[in-house]
Protein backbone atom coordinates (compact mmCIF):
# COMPACT_ATOMS: atom_id res chain seq x y z
CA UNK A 1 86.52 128.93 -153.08
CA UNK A 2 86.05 131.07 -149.95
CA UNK A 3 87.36 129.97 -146.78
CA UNK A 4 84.91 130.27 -144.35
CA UNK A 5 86.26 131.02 -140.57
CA UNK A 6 82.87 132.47 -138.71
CA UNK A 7 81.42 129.57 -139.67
CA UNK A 8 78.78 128.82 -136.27
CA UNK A 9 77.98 125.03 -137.66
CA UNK A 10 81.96 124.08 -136.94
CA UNK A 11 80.58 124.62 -133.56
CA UNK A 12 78.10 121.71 -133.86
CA UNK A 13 79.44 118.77 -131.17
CA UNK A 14 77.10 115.95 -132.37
CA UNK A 15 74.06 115.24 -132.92
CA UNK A 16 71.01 112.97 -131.90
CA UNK A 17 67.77 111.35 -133.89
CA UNK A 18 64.21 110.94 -132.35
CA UNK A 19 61.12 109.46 -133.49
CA UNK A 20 57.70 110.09 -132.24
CA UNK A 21 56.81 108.17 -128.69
CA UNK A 22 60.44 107.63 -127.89
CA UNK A 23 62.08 108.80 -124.69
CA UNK A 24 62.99 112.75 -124.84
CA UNK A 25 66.19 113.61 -126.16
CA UNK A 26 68.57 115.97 -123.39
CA UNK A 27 72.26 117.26 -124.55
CA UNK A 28 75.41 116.23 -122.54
CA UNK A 29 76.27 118.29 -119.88
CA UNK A 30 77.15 121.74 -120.64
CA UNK A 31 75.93 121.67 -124.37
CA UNK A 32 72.40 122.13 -125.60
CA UNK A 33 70.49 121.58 -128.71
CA UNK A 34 71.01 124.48 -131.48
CA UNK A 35 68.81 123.35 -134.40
CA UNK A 36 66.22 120.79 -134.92
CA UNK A 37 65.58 119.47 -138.26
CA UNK A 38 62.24 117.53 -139.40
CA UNK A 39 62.87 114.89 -141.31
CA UNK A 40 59.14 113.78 -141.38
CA UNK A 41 56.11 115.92 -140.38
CA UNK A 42 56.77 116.50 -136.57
CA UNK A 43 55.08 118.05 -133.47
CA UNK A 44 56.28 118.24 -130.13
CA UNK A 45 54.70 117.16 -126.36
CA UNK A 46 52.42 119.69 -125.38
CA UNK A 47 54.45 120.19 -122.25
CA UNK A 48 57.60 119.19 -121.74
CA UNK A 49 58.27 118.80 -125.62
CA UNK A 50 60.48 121.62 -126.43
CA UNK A 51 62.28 123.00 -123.41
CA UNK A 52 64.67 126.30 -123.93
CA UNK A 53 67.46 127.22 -121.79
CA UNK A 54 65.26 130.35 -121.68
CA UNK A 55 61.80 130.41 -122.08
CA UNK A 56 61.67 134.02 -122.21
CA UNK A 57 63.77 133.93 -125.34
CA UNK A 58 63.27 130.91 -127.36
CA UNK A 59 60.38 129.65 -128.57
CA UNK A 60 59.10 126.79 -126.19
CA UNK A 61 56.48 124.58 -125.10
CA UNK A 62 57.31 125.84 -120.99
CA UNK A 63 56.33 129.61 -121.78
CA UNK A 64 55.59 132.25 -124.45
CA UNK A 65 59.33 133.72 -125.03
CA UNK A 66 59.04 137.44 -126.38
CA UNK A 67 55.94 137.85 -124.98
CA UNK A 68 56.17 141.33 -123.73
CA UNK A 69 52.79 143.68 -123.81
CA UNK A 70 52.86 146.08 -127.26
CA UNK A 71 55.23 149.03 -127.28
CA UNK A 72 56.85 147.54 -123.90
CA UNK A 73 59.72 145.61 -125.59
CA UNK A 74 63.33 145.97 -124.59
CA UNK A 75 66.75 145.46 -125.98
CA UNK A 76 66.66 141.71 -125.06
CA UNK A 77 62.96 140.98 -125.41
CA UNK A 78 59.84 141.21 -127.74
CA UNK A 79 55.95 141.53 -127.54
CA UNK A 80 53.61 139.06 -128.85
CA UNK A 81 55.01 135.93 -128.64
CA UNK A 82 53.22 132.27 -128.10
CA UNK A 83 53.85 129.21 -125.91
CA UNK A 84 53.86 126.54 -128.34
CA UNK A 85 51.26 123.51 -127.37
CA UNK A 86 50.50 120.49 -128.72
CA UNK A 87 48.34 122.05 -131.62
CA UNK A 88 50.15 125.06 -132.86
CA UNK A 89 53.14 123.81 -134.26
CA UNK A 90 53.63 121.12 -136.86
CA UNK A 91 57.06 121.19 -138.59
CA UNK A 92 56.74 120.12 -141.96
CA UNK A 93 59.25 117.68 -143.30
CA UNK A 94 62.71 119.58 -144.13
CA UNK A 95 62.36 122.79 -141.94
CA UNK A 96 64.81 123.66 -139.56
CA UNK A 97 64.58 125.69 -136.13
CA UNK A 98 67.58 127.30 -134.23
CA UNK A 99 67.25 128.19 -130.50
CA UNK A 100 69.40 127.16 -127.48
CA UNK A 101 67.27 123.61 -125.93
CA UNK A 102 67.61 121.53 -123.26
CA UNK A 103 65.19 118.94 -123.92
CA UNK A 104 62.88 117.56 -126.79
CA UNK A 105 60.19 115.19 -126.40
CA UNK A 106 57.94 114.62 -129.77
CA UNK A 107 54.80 113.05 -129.76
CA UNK A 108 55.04 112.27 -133.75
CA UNK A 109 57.41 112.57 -136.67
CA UNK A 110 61.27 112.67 -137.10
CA UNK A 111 64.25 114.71 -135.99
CA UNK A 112 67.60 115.24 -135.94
CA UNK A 113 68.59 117.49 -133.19
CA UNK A 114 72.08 119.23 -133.06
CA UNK A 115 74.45 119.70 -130.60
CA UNK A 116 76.13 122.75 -129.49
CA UNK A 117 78.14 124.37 -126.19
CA UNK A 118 75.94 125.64 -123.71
């Protein structure tokens, strides 16, 4: 058995569970949220429900992150990207998504939201 020492979950501080129509979720000072895991069919606020520590590079519900015009991308951003809303995204139970949050409000479903160093 492999030792493994790059491991980026040993960096996971805590964690935090949410149910639809309960208050929004925000990390402890100086951390953020680094994965989100459905445990039930979710979806998030349409505003306000998924908040990055930047919108330009992490898909949010505050702004489209990548969303650079074709062929003008750069070394730190994309083209095409969409602001999530309250009818594009539904996380089906069981899938995960990484990004670097600062808040999470759903408006149905389950999560478990993990914590990380900001």
């Amino acid at each position: 058995m492999a030792i493994v020492t790059n491991d980026w979950t040993g960096k996971i501080t805590g964690s935090v569970f949410q149910v639809g129509g309960g208050d929004p979720i925000v990390p402890p000072t100086g951390h953020v949220f680094v994965a989100i895991t459905a445990l039930a069919a979710t979806d998030f606020v349409a505003s306000g429900g998924l908040v990055a520590d930047d919108a330009t590079v992490w898909a949010n519900t505050e702004d489209a992150a990548n969303d650079l015009a074709a062929d003008s991308e750069t070394i730190s951003e994309g083209s095409g990207g969409v602001q999530i809303n309250a009818t594009n995204l539904d996380l089906p139970a069981g899938t995960t998504i990484y990004g670097r949050y600062t808040k999470i409000d759903i408006n149905a479903g389950q999560i478990i939201a993990y914590i990380g160093k900001a």
